[in-house]
N, C-alpha and C. Protein backbone atom coordinates (compact mmCIF):
# COMPACT_ATOMS: atom_id res chain seq x y z
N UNK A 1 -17.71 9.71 79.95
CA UNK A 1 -18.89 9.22 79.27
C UNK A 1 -19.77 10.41 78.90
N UNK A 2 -20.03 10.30 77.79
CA UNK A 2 -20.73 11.15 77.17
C UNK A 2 -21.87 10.89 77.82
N UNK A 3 -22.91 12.90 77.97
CA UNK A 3 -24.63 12.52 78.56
C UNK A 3 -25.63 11.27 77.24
N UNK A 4 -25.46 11.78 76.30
CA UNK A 4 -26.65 10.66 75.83
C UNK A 4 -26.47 8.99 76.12
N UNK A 5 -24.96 8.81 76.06
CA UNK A 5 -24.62 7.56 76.43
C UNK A 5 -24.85 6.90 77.77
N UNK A 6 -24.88 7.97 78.44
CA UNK A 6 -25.42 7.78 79.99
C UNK A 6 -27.18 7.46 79.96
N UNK A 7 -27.48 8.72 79.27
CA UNK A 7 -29.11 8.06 79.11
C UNK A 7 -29.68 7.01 78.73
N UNK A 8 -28.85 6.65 77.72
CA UNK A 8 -28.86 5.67 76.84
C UNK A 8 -28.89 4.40 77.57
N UNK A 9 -28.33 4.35 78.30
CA UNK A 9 -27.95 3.04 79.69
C UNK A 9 -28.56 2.84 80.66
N UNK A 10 -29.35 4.05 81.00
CA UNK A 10 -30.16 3.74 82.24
C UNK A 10 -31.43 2.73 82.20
N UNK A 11 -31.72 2.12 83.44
CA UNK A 11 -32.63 1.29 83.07
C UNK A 11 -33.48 0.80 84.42
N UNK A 12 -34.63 0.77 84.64
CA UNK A 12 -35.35 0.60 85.76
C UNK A 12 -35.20 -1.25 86.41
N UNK A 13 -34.45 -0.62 88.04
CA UNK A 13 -34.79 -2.27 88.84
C UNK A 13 -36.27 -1.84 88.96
N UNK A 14 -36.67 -3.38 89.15
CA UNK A 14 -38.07 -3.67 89.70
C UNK A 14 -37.49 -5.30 90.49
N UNK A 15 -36.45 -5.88 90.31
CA UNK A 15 -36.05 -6.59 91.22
C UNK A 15 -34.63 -6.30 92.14
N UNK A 16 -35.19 -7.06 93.57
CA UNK A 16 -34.18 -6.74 94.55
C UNK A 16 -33.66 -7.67 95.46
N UNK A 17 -32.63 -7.91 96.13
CA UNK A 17 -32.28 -8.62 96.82
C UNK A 17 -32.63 -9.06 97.86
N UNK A 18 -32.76 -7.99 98.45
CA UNK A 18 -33.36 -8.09 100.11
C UNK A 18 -31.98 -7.32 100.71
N UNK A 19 -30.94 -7.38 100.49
CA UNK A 19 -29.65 -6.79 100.82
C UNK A 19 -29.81 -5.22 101.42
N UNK A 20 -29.68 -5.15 102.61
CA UNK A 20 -29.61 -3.17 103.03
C UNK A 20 -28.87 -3.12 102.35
N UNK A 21 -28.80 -1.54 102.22
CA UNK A 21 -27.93 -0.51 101.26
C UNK A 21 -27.03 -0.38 102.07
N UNK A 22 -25.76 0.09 102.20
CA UNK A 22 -24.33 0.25 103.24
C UNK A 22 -24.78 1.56 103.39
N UNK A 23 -24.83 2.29 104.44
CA UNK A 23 -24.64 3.45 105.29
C UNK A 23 -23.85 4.58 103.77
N UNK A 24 -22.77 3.81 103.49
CA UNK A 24 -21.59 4.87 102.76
C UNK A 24 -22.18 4.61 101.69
N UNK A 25 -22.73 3.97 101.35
CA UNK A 25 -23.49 4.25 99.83
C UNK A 25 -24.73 5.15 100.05
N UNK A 26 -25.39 5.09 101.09
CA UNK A 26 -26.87 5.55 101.13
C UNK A 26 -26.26 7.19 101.43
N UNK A 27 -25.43 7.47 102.01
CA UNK A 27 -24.61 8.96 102.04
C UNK A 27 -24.27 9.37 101.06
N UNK A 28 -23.55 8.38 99.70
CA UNK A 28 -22.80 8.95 98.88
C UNK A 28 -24.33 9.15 98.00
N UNK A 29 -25.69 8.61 97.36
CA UNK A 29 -26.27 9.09 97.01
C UNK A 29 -27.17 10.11 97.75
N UNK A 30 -27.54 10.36 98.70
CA UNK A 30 -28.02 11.28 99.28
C UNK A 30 -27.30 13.05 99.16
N UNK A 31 -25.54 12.74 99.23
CA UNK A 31 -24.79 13.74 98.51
C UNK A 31 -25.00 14.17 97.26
N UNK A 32 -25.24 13.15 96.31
CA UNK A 32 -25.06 13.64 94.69
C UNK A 32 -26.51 13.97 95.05
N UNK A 33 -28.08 13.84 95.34
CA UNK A 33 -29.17 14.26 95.11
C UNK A 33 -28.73 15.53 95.72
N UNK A 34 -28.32 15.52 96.66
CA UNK A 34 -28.29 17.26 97.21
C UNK A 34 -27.11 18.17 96.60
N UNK A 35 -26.59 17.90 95.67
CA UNK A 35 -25.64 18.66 94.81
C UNK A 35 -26.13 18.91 93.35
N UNK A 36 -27.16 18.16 93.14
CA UNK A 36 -27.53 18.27 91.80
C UNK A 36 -28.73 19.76 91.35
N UNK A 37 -28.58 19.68 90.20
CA UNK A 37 -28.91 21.55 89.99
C UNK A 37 -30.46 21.57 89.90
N UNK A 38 -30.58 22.62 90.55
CA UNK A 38 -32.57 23.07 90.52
C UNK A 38 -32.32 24.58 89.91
N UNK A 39 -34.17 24.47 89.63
CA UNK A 39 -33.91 25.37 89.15
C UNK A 39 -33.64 27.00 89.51
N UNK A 40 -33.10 27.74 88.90
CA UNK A 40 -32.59 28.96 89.50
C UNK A 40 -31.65 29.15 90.66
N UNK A 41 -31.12 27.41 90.90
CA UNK A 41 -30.41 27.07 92.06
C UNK A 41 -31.50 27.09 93.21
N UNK A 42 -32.27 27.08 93.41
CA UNK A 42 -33.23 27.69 95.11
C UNK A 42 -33.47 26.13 95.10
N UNK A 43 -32.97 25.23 95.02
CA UNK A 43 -32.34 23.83 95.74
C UNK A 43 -33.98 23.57 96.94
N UNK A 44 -35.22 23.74 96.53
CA UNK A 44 -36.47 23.07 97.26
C UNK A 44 -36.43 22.08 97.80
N UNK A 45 -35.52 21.48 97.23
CA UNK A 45 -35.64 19.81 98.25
C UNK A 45 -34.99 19.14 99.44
N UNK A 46 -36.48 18.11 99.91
CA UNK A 46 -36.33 17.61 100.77
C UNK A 46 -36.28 15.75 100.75
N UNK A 47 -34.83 15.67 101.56
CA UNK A 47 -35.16 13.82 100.76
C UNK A 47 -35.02 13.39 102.13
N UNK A 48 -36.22 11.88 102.53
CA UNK A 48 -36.57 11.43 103.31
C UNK A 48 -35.89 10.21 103.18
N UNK A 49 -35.57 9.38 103.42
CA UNK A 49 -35.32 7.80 103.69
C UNK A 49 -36.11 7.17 104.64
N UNK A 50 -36.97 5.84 103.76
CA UNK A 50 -37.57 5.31 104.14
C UNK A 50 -36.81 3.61 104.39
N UNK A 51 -36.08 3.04 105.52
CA UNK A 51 -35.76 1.57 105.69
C UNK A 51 -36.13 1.02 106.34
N UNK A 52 -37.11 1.44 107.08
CA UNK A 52 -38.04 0.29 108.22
C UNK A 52 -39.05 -0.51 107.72
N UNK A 53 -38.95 -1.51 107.44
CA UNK A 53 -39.98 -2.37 106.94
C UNK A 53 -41.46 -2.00 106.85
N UNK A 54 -42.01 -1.18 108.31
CA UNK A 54 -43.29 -0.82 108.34
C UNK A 54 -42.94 0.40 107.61
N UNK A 55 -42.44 0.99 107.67
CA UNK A 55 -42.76 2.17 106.31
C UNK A 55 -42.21 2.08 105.35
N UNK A 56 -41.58 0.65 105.08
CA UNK A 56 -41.88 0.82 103.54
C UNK A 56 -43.01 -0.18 103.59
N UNK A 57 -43.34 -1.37 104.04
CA UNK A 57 -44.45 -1.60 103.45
C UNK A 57 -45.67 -0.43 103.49
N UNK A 58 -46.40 0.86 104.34
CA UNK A 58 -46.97 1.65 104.31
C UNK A 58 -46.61 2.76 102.99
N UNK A 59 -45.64 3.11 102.78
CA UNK A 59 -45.25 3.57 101.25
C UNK A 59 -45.68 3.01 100.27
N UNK A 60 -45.35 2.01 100.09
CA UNK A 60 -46.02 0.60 98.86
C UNK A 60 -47.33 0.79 98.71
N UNK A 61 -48.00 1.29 99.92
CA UNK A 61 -49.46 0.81 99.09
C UNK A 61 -49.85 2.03 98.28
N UNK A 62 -49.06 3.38 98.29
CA UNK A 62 -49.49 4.33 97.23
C UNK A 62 -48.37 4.07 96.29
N UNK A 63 -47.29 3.38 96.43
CA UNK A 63 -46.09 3.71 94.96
C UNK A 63 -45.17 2.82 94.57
N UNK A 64 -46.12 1.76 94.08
CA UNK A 64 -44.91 0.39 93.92
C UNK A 64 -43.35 0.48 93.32
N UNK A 65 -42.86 0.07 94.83
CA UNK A 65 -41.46 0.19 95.09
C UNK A 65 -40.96 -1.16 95.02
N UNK A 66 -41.49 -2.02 94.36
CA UNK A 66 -40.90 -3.46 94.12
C UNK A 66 -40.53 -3.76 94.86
N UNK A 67 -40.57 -4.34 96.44
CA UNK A 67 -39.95 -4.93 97.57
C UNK A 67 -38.38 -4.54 97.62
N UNK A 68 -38.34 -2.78 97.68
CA UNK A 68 -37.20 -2.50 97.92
C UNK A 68 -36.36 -2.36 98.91
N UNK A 69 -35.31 -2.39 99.49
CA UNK A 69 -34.78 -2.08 101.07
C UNK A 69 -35.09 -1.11 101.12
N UNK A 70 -35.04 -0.12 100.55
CA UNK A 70 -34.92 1.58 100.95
C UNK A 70 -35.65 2.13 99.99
N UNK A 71 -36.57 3.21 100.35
CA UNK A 71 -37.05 4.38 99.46
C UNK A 71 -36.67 5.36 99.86
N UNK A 72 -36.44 6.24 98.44
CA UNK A 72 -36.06 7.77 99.44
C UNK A 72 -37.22 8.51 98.31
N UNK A 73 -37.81 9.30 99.40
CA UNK A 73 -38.77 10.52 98.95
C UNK A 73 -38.22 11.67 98.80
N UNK A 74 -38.76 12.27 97.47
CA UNK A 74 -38.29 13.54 97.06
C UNK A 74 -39.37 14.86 97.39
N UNK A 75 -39.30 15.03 98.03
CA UNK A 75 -40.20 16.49 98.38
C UNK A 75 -39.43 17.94 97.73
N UNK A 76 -40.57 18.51 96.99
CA UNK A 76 -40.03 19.70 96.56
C UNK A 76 -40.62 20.77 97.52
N UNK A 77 -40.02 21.65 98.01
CA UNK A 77 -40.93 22.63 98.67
C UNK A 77 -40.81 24.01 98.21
N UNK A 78 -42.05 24.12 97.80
CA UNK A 78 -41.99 25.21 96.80
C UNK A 78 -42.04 26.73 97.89
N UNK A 79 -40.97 27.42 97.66
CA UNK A 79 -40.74 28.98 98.60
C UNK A 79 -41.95 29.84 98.58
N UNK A 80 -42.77 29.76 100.03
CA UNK A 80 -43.95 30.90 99.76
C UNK A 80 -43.45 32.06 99.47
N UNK A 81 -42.73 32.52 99.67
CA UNK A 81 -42.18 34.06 98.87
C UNK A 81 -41.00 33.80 98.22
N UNK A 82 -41.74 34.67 97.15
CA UNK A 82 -40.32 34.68 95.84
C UNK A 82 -38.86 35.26 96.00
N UNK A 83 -38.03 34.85 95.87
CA UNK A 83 -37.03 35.30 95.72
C UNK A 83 -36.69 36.76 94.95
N UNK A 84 -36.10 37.80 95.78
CA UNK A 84 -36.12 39.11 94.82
C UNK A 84 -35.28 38.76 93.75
N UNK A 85 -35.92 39.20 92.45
CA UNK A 85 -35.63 39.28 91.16
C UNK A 85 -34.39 40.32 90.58
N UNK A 86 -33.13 40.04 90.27
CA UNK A 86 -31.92 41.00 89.86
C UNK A 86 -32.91 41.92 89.00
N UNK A 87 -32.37 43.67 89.63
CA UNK A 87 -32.77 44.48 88.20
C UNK A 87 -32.58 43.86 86.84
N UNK A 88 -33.22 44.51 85.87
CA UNK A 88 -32.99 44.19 84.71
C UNK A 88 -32.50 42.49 83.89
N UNK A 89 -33.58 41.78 84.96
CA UNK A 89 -33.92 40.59 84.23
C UNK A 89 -35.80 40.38 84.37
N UNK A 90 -35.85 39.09 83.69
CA UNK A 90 -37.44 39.59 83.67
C UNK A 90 -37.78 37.38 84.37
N UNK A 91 -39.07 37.53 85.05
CA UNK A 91 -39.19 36.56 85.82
C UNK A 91 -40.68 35.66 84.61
N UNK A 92 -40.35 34.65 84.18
CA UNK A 92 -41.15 33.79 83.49
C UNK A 92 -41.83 32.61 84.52
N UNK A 93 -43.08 32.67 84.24
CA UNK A 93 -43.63 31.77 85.04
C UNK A 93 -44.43 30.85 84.02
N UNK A 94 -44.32 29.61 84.04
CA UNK A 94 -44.99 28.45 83.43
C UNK A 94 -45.63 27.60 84.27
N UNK A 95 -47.18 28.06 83.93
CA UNK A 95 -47.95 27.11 84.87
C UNK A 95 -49.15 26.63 84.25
């Protein structure tokens, strides 16, 4: 499948079952988030899973999660020191 066709398809739940997620599914996406590319590779993230009822209802009240089984939080943690820079490239910062 082609990427635009993939984009093209995606589409937001806001309804849910009530159904937990299976263990081997909640692994197999937790794998692809931690394989997927950042930038310069320095891979910042941190992903939390949230399935206890009291924290997700305590999540909900800052980030409507549509009465989901599971949230997972994405924390980026940004490196207090920079990574040394290869000679003879040059470091762009956009802020």
């Amino acid at each position: 499948m082609e990427f635009l066709e993939l984009a093209k398809r995606r589409y937001s739940a806001r309804s849910y079952s009530g159904k937990k997620v299976e263990p081997e599914k909640l692994d197999y996406i937790l794998q692809a988030a931690h394989v997927a590319p950042t930038a310069a590779n320095l891979q910042p993230v941190h992903l939390i899973v949230v399935q206890e009822e009291d924290g997700l209802e305590k999540f909900g009240k800052g980030a409507n999660i549509y009465g989901a089984p599971l949230a997972v939080i994405v924390l980026s943690a940004i490196p207090t020191k920079r990574p040394p820079v290869p000679s003879g490239t040059r470091r762009h910062a956009f802020r």
